[in-house]
C-alpha atoms as a PDB file:
ATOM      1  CA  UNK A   1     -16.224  17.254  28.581  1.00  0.00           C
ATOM      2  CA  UNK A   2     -15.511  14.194  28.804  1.00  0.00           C
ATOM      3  CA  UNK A   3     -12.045  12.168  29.413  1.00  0.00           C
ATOM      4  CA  UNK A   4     -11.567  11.166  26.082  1.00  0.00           C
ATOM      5  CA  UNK A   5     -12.258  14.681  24.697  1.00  0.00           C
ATOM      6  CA  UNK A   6     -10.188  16.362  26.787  1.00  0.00           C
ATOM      7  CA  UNK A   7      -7.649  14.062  25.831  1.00  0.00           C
ATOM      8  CA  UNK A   8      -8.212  14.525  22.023  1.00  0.00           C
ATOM      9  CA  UNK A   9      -8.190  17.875  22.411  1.00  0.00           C
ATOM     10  CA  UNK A  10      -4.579  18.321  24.276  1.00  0.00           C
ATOM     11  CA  UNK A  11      -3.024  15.986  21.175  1.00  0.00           C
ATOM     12  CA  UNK A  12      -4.276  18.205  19.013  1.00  0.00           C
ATOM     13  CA  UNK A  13      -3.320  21.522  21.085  1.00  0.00           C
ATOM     14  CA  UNK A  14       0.321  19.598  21.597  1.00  0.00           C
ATOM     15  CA  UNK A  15       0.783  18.385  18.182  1.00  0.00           C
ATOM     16  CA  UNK A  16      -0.326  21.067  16.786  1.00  0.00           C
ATOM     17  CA  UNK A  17       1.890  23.596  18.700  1.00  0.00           C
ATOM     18  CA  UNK A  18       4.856  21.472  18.304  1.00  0.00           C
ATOM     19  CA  UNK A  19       4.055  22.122  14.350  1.00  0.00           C
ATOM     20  CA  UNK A  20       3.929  18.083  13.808  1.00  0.00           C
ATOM     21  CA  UNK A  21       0.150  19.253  12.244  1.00  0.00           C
ATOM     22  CA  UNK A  22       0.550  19.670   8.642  1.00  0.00           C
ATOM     23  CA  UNK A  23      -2.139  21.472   6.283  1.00  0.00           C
ATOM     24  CA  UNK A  24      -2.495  19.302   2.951  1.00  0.00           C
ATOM     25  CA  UNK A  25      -2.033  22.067  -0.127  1.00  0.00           C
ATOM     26  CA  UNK A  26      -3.588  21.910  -3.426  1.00  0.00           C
ATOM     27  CA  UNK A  27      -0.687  21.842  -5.647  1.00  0.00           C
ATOM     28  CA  UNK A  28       0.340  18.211  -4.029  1.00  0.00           C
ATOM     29  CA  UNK A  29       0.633  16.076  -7.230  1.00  0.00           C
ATOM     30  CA  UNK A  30      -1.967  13.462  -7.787  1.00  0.00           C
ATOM     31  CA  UNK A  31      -0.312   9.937  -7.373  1.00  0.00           C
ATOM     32  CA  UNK A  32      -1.978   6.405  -8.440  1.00  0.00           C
ATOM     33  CA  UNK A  33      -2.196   3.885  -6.413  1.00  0.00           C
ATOM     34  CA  UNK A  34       0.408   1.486  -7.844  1.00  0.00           C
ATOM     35  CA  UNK A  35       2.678   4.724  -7.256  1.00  0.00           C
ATOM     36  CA  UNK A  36       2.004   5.135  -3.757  1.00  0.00           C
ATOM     37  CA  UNK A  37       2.615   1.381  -3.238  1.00  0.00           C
ATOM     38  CA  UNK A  38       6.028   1.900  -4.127  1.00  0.00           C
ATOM     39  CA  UNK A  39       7.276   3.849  -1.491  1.00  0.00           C
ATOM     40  CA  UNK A  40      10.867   4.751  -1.679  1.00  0.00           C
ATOM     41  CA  UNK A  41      13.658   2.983   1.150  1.00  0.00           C
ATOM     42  CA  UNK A  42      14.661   6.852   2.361  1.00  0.00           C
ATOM     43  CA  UNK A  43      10.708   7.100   3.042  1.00  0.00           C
ATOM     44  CA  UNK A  44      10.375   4.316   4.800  1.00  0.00           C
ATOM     45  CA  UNK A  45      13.267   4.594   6.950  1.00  0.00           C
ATOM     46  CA  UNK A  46      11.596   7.812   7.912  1.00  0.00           C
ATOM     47  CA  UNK A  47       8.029   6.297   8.982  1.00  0.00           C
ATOM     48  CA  UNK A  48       9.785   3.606  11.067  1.00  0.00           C
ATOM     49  CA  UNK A  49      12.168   6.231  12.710  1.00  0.00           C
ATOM     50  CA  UNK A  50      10.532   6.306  16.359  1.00  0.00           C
ATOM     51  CA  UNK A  51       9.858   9.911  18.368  1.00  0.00           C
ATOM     52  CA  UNK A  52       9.796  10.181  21.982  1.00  0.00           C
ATOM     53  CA  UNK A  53       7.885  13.060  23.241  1.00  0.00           C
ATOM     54  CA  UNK A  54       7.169  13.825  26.851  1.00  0.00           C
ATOM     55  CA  UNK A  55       3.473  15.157  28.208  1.00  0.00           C
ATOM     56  CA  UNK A  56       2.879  16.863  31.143  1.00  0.00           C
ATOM     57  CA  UNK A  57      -0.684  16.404  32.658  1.00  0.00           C
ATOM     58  CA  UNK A  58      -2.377  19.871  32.660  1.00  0.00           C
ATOM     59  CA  UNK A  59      -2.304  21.914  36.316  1.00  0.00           C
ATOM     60  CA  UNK A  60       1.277  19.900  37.232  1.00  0.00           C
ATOM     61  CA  UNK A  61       4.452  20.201  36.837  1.00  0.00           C
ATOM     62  CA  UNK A  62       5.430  16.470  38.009  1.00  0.00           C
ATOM     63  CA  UNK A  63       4.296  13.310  36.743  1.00  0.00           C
ATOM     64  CA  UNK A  64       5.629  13.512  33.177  1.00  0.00           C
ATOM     65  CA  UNK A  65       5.055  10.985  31.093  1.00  0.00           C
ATOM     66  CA  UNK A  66       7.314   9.545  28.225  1.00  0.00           C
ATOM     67  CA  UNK A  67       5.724   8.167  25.196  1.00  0.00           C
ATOM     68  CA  UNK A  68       7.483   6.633  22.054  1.00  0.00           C
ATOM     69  CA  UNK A  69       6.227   5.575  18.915  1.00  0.00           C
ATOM     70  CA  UNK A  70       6.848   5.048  15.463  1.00  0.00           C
ATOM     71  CA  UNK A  71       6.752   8.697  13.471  1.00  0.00           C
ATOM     72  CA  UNK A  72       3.421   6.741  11.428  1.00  0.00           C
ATOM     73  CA  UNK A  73       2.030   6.028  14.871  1.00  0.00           C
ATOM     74  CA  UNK A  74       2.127   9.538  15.817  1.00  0.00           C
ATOM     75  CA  UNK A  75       0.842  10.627  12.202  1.00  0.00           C
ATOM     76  CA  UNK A  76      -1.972   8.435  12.964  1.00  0.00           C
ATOM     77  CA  UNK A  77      -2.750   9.553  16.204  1.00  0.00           C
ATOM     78  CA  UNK A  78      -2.749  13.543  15.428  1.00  0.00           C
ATOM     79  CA  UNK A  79      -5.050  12.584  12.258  1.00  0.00           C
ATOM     80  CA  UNK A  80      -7.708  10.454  14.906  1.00  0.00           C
ATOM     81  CA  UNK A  81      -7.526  13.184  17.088  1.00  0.00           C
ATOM     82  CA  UNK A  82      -8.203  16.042  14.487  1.00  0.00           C
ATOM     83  CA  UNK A  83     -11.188  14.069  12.844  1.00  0.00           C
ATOM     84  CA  UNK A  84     -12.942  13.360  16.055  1.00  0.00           C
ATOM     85  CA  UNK A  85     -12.631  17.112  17.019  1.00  0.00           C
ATOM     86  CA  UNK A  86     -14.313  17.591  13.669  1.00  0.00           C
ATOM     87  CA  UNK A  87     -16.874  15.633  14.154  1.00  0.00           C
ATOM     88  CA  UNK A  88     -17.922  15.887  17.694  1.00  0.00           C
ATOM     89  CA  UNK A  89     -21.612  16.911  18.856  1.00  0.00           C
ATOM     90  CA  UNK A  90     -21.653  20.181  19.255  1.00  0.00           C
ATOM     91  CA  UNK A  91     -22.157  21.119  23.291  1.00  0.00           C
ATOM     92  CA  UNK A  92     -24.683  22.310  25.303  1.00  0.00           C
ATOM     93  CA  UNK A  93     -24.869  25.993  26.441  1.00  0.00           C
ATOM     94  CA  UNK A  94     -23.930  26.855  29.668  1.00  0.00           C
ATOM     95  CA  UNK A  95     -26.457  27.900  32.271  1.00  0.00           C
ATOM     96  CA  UNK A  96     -27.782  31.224  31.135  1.00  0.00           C
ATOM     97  CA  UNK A  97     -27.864  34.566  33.772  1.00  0.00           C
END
C-alpha cells in the first residue's frame, strides 16, 4: 500500500469510529437549489465551528499530532477519503503457497 492509502484508510477507520461518518437515508427531503443557497445563520455557525482532534501514528504511543479545522474541512476530508477507498484499484494477490 502505498502512503497515501494507508493514510486514507486510517481517516476513514478514525472518522468513522469516532461516528463523525454519517450514512445519507432515503427519507432526507429533496431541497432545490435556491433552497440550499439559503442556508440558515444557526447552520452556518455550525460549519465554521472548528474541531481539534488528535492522531496518533499507528505502532506509537508518542508523537501525537494535533490537527484543527473547520467542522466543513473535516466533512470534506472524511468524504475524499471514503470516495477514494471506493474507487481504488483493486490489489494484487499475495504470493500464493
Amino acid at each position: 500500500m502505498t502512503k497515501t492509502a494507508v493514510a486514507a484508510l486510517a481517516a476513514v477507520l478514525l472518522l468513522s469510529a469516532s461516528g463523525a461518518v454519517v450514512a445519507a437515508t432515503d427519507s432526507a427531503p429533496a431541497t432545490t437549489p435556491a433552497q440550499q443557497a439559503q442556508v440558515s445563520p444557526a447552520k452556518a455557525a455550525a460549519e465554521d465551528k472548528v474541531i481539534c482532534r488528535s492522531d496518533t501514528p499507528t505502532g506509537s504511543r508518542l508523537g501525537a499530532k494535533k490537527t484543527c479545522m473547520k467542522k466543513s474541512d473535516w466533512d470534506k476530508q472524511a468524504a475524499a477519503a471514503r470516495e477514494m477507498m471506493l474507487h481504488r484499484p483493486p490489489q494484487a494477490a499475495g504470493p500464493s503457497s
